[in-house]
N, C-alpha and C. Protein backbone atom coordinates (compact mmCIF):
# COMPACT_ATOMS: atom_id res chain seq x y z
N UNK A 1 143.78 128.49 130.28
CA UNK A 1 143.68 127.14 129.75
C UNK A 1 142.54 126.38 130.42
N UNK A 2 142.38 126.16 131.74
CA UNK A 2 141.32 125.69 131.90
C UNK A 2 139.76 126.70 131.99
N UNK A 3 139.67 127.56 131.64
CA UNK A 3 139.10 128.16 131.12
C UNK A 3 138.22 127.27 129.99
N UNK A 4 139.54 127.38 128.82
CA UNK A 4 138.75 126.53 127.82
C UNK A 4 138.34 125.48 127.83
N UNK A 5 138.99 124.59 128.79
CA UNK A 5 138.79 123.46 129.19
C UNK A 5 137.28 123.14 129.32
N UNK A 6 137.23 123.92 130.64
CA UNK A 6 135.86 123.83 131.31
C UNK A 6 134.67 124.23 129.86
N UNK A 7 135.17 125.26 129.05
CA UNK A 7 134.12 125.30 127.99
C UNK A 7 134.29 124.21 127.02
N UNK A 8 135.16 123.69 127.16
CA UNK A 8 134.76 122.34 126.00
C UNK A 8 134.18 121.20 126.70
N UNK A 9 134.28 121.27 127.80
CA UNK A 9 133.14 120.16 128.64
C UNK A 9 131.95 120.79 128.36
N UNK A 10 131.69 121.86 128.95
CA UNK A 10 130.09 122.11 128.91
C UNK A 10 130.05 121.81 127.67
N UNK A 11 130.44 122.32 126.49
CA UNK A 11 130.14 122.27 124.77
C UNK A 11 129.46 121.11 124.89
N UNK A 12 130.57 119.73 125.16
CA UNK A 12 130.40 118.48 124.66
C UNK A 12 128.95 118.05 125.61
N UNK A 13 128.78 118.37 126.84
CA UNK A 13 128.04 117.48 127.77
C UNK A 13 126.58 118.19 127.07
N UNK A 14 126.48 119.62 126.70
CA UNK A 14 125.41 120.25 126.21
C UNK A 14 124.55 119.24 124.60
N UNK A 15 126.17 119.04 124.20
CA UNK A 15 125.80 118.26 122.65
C UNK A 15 125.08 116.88 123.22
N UNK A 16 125.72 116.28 123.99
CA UNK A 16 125.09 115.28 124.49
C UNK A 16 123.81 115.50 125.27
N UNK A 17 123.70 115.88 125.66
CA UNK A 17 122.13 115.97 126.25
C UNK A 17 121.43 116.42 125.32
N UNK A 18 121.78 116.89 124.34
CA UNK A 18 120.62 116.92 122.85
C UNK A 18 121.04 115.79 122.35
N UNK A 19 121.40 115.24 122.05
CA UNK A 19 121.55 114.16 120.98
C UNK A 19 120.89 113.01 121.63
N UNK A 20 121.13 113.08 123.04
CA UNK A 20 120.03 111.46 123.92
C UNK A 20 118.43 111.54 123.53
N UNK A 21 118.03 112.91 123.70
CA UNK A 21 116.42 113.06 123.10
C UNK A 21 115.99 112.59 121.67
N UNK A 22 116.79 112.22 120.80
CA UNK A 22 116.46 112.39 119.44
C UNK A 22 116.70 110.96 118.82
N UNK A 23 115.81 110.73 117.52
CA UNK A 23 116.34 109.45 116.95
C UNK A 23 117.30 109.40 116.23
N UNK A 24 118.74 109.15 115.96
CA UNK A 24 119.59 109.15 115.34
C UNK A 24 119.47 107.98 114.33
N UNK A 25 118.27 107.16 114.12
CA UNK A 25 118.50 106.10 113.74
C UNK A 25 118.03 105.84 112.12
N UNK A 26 117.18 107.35 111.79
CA UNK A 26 116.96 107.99 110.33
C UNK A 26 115.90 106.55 109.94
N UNK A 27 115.58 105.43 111.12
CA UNK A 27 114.45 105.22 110.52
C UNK A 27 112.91 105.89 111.04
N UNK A 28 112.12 105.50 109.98
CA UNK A 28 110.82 105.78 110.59
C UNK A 28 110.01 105.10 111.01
N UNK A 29 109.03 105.37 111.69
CA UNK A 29 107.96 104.80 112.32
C UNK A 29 107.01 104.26 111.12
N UNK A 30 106.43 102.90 111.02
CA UNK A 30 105.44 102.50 110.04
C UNK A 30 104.51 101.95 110.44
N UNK A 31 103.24 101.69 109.29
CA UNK A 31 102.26 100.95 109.69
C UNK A 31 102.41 99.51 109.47
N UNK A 32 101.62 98.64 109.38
CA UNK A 32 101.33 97.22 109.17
C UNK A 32 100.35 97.23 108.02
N UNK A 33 100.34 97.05 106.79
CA UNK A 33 99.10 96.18 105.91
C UNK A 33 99.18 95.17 105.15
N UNK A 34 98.26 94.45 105.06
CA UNK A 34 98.79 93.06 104.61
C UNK A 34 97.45 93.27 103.83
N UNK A 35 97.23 92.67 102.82
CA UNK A 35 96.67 92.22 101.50
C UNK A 35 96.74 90.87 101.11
N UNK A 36 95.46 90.17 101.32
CA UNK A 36 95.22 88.68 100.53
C UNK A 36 94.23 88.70 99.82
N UNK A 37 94.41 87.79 98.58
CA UNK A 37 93.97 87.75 97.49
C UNK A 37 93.20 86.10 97.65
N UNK A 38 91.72 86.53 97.96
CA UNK A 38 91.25 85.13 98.23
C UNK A 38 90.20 84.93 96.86
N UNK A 39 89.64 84.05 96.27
CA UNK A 39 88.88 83.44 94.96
C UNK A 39 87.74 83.77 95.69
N UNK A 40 86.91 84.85 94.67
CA UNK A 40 84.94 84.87 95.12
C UNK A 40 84.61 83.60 95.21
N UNK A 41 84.97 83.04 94.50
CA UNK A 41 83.23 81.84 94.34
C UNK A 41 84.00 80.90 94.96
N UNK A 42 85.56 80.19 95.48
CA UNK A 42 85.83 79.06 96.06
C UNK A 42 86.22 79.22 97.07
N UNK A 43 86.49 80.43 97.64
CA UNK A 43 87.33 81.20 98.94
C UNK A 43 88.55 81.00 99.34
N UNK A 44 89.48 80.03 97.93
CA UNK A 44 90.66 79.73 98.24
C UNK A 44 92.32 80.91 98.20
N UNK A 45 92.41 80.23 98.99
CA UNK A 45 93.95 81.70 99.12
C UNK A 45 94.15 81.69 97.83
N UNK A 46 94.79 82.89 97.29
CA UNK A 46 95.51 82.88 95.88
C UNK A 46 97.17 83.81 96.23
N UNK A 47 97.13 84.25 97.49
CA UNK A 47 98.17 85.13 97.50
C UNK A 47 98.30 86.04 98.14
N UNK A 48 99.38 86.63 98.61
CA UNK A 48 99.31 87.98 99.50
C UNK A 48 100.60 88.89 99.50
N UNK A 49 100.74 90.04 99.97
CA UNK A 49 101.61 90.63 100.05
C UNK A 49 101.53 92.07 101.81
N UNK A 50 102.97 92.37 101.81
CA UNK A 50 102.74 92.97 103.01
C UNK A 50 103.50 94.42 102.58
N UNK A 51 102.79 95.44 103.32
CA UNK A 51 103.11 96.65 102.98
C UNK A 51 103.73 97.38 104.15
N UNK A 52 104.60 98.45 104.52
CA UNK A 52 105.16 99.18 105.83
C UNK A 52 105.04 100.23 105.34
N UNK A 53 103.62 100.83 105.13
CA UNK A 53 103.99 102.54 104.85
C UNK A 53 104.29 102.84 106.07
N UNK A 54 104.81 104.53 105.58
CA UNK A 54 104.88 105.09 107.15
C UNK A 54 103.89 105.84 107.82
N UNK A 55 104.00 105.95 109.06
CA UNK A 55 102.98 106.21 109.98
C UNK A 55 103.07 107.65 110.02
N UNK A 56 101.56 108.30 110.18
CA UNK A 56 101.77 109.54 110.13
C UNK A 56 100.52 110.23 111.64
N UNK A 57 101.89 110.92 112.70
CA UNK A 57 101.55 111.49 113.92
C UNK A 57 99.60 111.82 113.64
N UNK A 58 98.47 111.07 114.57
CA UNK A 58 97.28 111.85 114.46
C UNK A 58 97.06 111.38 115.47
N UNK A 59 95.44 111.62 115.60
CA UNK A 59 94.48 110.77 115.57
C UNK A 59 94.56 109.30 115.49
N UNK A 60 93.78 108.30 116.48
CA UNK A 60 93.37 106.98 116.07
C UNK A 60 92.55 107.09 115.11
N UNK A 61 92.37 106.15 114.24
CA UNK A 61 92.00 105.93 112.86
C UNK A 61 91.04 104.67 112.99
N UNK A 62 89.45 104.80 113.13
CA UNK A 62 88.65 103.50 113.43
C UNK A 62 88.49 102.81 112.25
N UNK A 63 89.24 102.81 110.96
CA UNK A 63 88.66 102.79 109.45
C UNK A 63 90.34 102.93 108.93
N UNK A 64 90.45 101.63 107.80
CA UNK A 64 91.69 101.44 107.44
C UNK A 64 91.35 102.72 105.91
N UNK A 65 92.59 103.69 106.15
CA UNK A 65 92.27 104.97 105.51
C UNK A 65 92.81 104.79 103.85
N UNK A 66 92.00 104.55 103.19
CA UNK A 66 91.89 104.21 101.86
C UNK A 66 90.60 105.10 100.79
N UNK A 67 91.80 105.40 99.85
CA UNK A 67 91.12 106.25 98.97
C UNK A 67 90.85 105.33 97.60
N UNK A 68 89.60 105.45 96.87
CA UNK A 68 89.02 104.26 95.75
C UNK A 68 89.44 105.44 94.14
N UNK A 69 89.80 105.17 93.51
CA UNK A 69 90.07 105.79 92.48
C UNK A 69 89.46 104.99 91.27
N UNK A 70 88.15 105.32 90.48
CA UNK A 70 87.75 104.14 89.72
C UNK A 70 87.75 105.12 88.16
N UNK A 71 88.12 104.63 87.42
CA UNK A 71 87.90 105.07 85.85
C UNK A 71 87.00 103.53 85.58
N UNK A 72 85.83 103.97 84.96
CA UNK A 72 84.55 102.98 84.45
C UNK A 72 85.63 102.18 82.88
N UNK A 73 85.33 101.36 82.57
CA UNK A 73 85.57 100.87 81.32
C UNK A 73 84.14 101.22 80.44
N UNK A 74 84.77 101.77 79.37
CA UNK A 74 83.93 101.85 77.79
C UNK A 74 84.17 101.25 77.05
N UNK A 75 83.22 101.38 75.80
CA UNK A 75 83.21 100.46 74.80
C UNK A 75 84.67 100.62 73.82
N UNK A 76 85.43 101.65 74.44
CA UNK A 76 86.44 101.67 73.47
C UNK A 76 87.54 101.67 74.43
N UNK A 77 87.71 101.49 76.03
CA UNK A 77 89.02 101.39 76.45
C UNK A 77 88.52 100.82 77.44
N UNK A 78 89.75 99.76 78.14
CA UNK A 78 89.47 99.25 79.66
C UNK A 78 89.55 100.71 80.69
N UNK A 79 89.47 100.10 82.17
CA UNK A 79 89.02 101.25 83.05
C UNK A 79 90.13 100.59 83.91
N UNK A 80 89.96 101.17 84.85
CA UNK A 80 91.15 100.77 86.22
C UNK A 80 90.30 100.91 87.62
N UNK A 81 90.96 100.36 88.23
CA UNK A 81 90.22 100.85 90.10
C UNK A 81 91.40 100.48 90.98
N UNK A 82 91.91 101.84 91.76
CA UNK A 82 93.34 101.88 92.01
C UNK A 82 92.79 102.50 93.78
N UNK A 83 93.31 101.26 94.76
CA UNK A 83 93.06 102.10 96.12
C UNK A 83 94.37 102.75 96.28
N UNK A 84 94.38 103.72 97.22
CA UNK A 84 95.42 104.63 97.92
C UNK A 84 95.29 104.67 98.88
N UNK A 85 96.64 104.07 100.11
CA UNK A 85 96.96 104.37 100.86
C UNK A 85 96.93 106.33 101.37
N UNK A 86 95.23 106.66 101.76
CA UNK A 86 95.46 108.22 102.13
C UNK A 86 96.47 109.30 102.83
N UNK A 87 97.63 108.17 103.82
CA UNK A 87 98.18 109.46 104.46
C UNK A 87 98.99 109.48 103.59
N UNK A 88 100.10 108.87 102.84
CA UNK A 88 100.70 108.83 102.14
C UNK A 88 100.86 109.03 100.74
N UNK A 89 99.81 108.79 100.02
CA UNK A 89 99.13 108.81 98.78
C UNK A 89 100.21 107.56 98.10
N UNK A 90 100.61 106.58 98.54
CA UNK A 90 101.28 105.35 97.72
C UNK A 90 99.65 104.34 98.00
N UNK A 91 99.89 103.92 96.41
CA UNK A 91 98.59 102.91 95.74
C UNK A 91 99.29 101.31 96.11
N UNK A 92 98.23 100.67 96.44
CA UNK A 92 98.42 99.74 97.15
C UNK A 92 97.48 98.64 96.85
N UNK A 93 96.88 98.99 95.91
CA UNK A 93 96.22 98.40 94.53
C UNK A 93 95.97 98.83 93.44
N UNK A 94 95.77 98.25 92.11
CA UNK A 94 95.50 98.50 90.89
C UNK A 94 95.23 97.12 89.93
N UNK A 95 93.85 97.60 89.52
CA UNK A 95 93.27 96.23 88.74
C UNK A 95 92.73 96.81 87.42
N UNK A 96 92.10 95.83 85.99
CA UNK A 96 91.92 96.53 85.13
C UNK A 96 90.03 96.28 85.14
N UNK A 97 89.77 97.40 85.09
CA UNK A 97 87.98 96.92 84.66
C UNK A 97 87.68 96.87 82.99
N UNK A 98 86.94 95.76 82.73
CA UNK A 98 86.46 95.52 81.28
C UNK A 98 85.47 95.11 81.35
N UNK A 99 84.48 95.57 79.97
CA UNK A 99 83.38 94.55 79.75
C UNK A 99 83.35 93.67 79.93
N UNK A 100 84.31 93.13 79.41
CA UNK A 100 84.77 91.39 79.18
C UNK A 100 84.64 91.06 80.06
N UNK A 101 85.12 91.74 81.41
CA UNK A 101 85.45 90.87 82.38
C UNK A 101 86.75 90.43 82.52
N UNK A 102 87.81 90.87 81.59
CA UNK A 102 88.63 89.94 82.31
C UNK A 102 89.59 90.69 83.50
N UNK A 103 90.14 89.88 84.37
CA UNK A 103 91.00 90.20 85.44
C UNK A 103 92.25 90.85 84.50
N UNK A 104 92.70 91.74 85.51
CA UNK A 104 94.23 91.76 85.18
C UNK A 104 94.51 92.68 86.72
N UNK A 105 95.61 92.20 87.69
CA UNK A 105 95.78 93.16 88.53
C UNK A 105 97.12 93.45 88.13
N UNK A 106 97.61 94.94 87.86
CA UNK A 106 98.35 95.46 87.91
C UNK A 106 99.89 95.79 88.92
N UNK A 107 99.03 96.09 90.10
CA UNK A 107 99.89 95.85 91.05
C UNK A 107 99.12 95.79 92.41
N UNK A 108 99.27 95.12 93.34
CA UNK A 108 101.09 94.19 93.36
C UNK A 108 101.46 93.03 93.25
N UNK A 109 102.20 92.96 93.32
CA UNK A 109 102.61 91.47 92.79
C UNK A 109 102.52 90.52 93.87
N UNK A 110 101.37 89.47 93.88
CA UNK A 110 101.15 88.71 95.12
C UNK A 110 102.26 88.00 95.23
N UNK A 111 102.81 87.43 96.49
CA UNK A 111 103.48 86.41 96.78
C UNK A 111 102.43 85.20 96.70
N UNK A 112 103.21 84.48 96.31
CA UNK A 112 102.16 83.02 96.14
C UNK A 112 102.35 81.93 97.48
N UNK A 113 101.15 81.53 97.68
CA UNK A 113 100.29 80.88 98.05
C UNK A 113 101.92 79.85 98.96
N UNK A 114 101.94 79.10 98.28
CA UNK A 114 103.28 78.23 98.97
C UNK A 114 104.35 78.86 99.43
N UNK A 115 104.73 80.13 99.10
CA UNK A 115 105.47 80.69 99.80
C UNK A 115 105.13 81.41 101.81
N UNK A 116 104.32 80.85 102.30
CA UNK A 116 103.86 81.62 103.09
C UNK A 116 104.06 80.32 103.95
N UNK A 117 103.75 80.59 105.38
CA UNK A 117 104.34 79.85 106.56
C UNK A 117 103.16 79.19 106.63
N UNK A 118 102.92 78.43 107.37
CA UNK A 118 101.74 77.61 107.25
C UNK A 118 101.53 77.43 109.02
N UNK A 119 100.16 77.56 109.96
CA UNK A 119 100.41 77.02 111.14
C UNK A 119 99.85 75.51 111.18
N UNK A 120 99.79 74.81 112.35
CA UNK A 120 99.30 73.99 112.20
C UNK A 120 97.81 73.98 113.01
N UNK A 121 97.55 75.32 113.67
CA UNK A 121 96.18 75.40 114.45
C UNK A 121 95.82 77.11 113.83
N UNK A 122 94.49 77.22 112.93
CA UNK A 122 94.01 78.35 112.73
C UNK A 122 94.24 79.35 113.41
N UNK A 123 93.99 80.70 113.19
CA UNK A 123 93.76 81.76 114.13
C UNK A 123 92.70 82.17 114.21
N UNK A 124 91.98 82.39 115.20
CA UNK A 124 90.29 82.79 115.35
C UNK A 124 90.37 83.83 114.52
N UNK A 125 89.09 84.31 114.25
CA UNK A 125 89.31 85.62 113.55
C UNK A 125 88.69 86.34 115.20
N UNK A 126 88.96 87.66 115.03
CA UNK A 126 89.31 88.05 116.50
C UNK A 126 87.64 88.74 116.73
N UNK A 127 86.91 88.04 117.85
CA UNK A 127 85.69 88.90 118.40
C UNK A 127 85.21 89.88 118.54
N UNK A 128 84.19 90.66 118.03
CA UNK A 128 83.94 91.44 117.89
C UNK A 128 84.75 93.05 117.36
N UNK A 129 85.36 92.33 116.23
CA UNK A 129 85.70 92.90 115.16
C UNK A 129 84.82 93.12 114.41
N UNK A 130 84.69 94.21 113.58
CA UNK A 130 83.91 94.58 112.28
C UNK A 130 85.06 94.91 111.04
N UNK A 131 83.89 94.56 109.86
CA UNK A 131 84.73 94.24 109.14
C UNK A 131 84.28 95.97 107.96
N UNK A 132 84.99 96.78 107.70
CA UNK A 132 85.33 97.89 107.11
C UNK A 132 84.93 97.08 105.53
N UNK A 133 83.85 97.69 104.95
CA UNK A 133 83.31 96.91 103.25
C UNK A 133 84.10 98.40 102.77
N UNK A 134 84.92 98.13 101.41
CA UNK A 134 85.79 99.44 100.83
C UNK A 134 85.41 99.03 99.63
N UNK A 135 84.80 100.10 99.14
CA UNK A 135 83.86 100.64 97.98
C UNK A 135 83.22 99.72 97.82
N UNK A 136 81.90 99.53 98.42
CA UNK A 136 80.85 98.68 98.97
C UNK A 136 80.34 98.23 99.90
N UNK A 137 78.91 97.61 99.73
CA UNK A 137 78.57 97.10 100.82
C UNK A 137 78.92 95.57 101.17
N UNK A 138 79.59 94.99 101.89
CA UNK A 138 80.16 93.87 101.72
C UNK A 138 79.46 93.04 102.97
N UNK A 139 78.41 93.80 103.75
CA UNK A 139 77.61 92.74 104.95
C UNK A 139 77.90 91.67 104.59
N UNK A 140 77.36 90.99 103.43
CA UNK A 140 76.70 89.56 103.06
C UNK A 140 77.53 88.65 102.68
N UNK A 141 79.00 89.41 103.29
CA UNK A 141 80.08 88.23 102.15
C UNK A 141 80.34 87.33 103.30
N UNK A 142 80.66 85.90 102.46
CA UNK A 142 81.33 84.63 103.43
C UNK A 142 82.26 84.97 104.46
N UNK A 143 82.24 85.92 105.40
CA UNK A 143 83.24 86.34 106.15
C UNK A 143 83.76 84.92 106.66
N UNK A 144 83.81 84.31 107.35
CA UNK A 144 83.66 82.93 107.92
C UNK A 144 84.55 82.14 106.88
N UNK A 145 83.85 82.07 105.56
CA UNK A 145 84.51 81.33 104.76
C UNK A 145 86.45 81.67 104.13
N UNK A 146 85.95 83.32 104.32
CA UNK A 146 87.36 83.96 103.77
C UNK A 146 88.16 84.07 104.39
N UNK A 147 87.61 84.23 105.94
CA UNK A 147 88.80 84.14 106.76
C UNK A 147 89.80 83.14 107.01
N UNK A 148 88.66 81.55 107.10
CA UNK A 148 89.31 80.45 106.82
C UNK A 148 90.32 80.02 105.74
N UNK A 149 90.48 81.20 104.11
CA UNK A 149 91.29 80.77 104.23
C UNK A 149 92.62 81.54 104.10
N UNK A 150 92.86 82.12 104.91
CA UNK A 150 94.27 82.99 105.56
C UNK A 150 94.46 82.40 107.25
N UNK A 151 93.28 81.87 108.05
CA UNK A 151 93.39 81.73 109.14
C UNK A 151 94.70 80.80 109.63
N UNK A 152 95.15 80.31 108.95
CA UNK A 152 96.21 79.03 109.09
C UNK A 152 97.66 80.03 108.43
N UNK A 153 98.06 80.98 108.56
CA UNK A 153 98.57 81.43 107.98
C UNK A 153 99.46 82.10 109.19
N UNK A 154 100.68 81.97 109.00
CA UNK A 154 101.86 82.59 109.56
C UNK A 154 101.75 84.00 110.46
N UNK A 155 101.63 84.90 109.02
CA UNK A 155 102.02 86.12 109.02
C UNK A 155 100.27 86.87 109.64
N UNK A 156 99.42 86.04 109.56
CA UNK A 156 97.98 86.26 110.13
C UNK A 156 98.24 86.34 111.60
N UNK A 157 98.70 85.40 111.93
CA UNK A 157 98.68 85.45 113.44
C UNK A 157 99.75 86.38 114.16
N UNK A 158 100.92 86.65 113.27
CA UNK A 158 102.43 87.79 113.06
C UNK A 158 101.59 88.92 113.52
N UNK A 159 100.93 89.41 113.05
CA UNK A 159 99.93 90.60 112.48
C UNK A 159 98.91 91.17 113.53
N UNK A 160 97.61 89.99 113.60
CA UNK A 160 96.54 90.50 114.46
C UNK A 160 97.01 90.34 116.10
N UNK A 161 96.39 91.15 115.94
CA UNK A 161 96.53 91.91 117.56
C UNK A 161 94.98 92.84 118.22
N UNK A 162 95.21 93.35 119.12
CA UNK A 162 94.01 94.25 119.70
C UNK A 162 93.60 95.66 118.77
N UNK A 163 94.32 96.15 118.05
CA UNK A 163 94.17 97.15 117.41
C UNK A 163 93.74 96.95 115.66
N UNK A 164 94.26 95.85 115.42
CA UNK A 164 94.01 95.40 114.31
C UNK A 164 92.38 95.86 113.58
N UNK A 165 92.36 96.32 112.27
CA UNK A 165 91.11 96.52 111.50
C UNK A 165 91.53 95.60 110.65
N UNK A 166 90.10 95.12 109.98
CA UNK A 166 90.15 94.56 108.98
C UNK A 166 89.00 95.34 108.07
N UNK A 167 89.60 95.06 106.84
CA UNK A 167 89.04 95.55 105.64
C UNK A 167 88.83 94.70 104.64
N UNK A 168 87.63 94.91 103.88
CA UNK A 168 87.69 93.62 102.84
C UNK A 168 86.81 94.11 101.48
N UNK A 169 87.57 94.07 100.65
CA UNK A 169 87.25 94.29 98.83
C UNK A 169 86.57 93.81 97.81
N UNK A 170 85.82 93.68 96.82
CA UNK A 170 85.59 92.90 95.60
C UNK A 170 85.87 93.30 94.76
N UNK A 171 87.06 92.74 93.85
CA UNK A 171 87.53 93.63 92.43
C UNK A 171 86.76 92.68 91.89
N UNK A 172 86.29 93.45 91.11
CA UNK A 172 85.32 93.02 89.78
C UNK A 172 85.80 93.24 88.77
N UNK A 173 86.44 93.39 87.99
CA UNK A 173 86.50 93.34 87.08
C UNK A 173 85.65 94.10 85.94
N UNK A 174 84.53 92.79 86.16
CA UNK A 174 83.22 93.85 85.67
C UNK A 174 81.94 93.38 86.49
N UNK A 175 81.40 94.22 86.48
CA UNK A 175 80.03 94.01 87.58
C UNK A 175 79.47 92.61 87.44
N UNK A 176 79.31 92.71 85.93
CA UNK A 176 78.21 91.69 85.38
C UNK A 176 78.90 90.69 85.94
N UNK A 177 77.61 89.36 86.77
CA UNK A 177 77.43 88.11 87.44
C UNK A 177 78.12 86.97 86.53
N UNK A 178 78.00 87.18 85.76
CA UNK A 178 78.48 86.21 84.56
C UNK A 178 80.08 86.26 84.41
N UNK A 179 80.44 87.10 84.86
CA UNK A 179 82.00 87.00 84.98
C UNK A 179 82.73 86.98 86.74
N UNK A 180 81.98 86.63 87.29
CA UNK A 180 81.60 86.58 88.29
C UNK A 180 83.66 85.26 88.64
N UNK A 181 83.37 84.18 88.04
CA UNK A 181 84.41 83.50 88.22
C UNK A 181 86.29 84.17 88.04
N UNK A 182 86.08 85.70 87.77
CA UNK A 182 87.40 86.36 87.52
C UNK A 182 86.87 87.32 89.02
N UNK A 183 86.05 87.53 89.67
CA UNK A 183 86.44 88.42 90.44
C UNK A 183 87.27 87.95 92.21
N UNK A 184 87.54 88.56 93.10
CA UNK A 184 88.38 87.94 93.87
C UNK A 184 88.36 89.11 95.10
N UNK A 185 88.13 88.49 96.23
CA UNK A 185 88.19 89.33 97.79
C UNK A 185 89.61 89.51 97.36
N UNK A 186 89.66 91.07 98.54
CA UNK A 186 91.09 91.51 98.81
C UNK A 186 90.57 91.65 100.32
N UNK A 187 90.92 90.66 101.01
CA UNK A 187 91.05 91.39 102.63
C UNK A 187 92.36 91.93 102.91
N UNK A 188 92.14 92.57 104.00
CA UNK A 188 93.36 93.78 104.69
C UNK A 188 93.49 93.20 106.06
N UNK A 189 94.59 93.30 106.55
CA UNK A 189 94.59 93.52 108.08
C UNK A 189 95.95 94.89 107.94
N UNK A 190 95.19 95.54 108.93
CA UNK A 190 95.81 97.30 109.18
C UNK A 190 96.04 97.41 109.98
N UNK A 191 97.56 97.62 110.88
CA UNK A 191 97.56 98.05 112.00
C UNK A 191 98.05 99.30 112.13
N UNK A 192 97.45 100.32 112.19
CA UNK A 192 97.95 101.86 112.16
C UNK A 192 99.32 102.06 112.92
């Protein structure tokens, strides 16, 4: 009898010392991305939304890892331009391209503008940061101006930190200048 005894201690104390190493908690580890939807030509917020993919064991990542998926619009159908989240392959944008020009984003669905926390002192945008242009060259954009307007923003200051990338977009819609008043920055903040 104590025989067995003694083997159902070791059993149990063995189970336990595996089970302390491990996460029992079936969640996973995620990233941080946030998406705002600021106006080209007035630089005013229009909206944002926040994403938790999950994180996948590498490498540091100097470049928020995004794949551009573009179908052109023709004279007989609109086109699309759909980014992807690469480790994961979940899309994390989708807009429609037309001659016309006109906007349509597909997904996601911004949270609006008043729904968001408001501070009462900006957040710098953080020094000597660079800013990641995704599908383009985006040197020349109002950085300054766009940042200002998310800088007053809650979940901005929630967010950036030392590791933080930023990334920043132009959906067009359609190239042409003349429709210029439908297109709209998408900045990112990414924290791997």
């Amino acid at each position: 009898m104590a025989k067995i005894t003694r083997s159902l201690v070791f059993l149990f104390m063995s189970l336990g010392l595996f089970s302390c190493g491990s996460d029992d908690s079936g969640e996973e580890e995620t990233s941080d991305l946030i998406l705002y939807k600021i106006d080209y030509t007035t630089q005013a917020f229009e909206g944002g939304i926040s994403f938790s993919p999950r994180r996948i064991a590498g490498g540091f990542n100097t470049q928020i890892p995004l794949e551009i998926d573009k179908e052109p619009a023709t004279m007989d159908t609109d086109g699309s331009v759909v980014l992807i989240y690469e480790p994961t392959l979940d899309q994390v944008f989708q807009g429609a391209l037309s001659l016309e020009g006109e906007a349509n984003i597909f997904f996601p669905s911004f949270i609006e503008p008043g729904d968001f926390l408001e501070l009462n002192t900006p957040v710098a945008f953080p020094s000597g940061t660079q800013v990641q242009s995704i599908d383009g060259d985006h040197s020349q954009a109002p950085i300054a101006d766009i940042w200002s307007a998310i800088s007053r923003l809650g979940l901005t200051e929630f967010l950036l930190n030392n590791d933080t990338q930023i990334g920043l977009f132009l959906y067009q819609p359609s190239e042409d200048p003349g429709f210029s008043e439908n297109w709209d920055w998408i900045l990112m903040l990414y924290n791997p």
